[in-house]
Protein backbone atom coordinates (compact mmCIF):
# COMPACT_ATOMS: atom_id res chain seq x y z
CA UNK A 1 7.85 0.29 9.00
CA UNK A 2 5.27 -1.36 10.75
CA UNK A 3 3.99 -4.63 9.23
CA UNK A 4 0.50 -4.10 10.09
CA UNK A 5 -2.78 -5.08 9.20
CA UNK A 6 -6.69 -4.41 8.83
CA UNK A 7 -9.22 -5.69 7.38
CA UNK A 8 -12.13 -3.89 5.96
CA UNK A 9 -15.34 -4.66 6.44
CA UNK A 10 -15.40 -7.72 3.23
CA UNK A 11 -12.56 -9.06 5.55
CA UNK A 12 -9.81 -8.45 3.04
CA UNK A 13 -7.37 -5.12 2.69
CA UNK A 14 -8.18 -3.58 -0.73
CA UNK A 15 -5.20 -1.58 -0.27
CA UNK A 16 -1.44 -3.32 0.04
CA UNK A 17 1.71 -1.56 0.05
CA UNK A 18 4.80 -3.39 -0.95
CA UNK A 19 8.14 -1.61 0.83
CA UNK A 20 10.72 -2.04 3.14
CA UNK A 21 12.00 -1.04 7.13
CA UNK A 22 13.79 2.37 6.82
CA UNK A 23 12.55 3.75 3.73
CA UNK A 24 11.46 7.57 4.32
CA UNK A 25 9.25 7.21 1.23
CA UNK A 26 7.49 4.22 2.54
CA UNK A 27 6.60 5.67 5.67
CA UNK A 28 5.11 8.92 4.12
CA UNK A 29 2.97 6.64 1.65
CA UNK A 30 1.97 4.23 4.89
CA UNK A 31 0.27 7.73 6.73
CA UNK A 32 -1.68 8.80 3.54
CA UNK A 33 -2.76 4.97 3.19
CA UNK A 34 -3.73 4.73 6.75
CA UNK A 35 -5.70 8.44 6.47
CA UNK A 36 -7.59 7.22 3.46
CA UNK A 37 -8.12 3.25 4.57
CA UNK A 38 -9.39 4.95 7.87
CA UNK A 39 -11.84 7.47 6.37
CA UNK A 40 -13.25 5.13 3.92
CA UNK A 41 -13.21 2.56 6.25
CA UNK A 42 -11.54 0.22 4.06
CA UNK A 43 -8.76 -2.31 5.14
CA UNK A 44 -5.02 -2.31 4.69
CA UNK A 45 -1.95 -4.29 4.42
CA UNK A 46 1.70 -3.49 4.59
CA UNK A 47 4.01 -6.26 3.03
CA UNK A 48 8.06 -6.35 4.00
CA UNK A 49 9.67 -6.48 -0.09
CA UNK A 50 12.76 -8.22 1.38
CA UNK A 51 10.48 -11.06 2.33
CA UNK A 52 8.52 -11.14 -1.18
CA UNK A 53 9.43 -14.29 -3.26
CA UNK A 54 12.15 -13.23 -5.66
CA UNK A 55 10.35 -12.63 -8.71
CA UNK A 56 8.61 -9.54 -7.33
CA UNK A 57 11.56 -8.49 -5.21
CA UNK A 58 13.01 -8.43 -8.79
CA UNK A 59 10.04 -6.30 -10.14
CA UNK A 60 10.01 -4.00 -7.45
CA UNK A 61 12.98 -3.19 -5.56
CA UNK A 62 13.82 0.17 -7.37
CA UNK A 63 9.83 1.61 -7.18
CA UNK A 64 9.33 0.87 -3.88
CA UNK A 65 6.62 2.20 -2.04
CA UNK A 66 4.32 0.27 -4.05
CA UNK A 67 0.99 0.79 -3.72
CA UNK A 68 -1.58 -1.87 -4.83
CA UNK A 69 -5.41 -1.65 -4.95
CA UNK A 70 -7.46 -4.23 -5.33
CA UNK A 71 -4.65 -6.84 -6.14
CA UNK A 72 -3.77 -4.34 -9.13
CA UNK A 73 -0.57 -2.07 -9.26
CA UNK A 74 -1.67 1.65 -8.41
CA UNK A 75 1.58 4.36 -7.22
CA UNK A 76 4.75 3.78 -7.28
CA UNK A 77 7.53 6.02 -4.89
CA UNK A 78 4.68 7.86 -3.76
CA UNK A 79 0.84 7.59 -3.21
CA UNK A 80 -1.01 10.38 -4.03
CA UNK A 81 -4.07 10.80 -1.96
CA UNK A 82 -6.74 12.16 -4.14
CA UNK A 83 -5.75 9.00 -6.82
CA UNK A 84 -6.05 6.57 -3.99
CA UNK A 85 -9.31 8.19 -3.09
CA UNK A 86 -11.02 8.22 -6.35
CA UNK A 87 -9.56 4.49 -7.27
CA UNK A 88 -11.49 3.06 -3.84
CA UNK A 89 -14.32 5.35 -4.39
CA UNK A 90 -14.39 4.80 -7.83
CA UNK A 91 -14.65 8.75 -8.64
């Protein structure tokens, strides 16, 4: 899983996804969030969990992918593009 990152054109990623190197799931989630981010032109982040302070590693670890717009938890295991869509489009 690639840790990379854009920003949109505010400067910061309204999308984060919260997974870890080798999961099949996360990589499936990462090409629908970098087909969306790119259409929309909005920016991106992906965040390693096993580097997340413990608290969320806690929270997380068993619903990884975890998708997060705007700050705010949005899919969890998978990310389902027409949701992502109409949460940064707001339709």
């Amino acid at each position: 899983m690639a840790a990379s990152d854009t920003a949109g054109p505010e400067g910061a990623p309204r999308i984060s996804m919260l997974g870890r190197p080798g999961c099949h799931l996360c990589e499936d989630a990462l090409e629908v969030i970098r087909r969306v981010a790119g259409e929309l032109g909005v920016g991106y982040e992906v965040r390693n969990l096993d580097e997340s302070p413990p608290a969320e590693r806690d929270e997380y670890w068993e619903r990884i992918p975890v998708t997060f717009v705007d700050g705010a938890p949005h899919d969890f295991w998978r990310v389902s593009e027409k949701r992502l869509r109409a949460a940064l489009t707001g339709s």
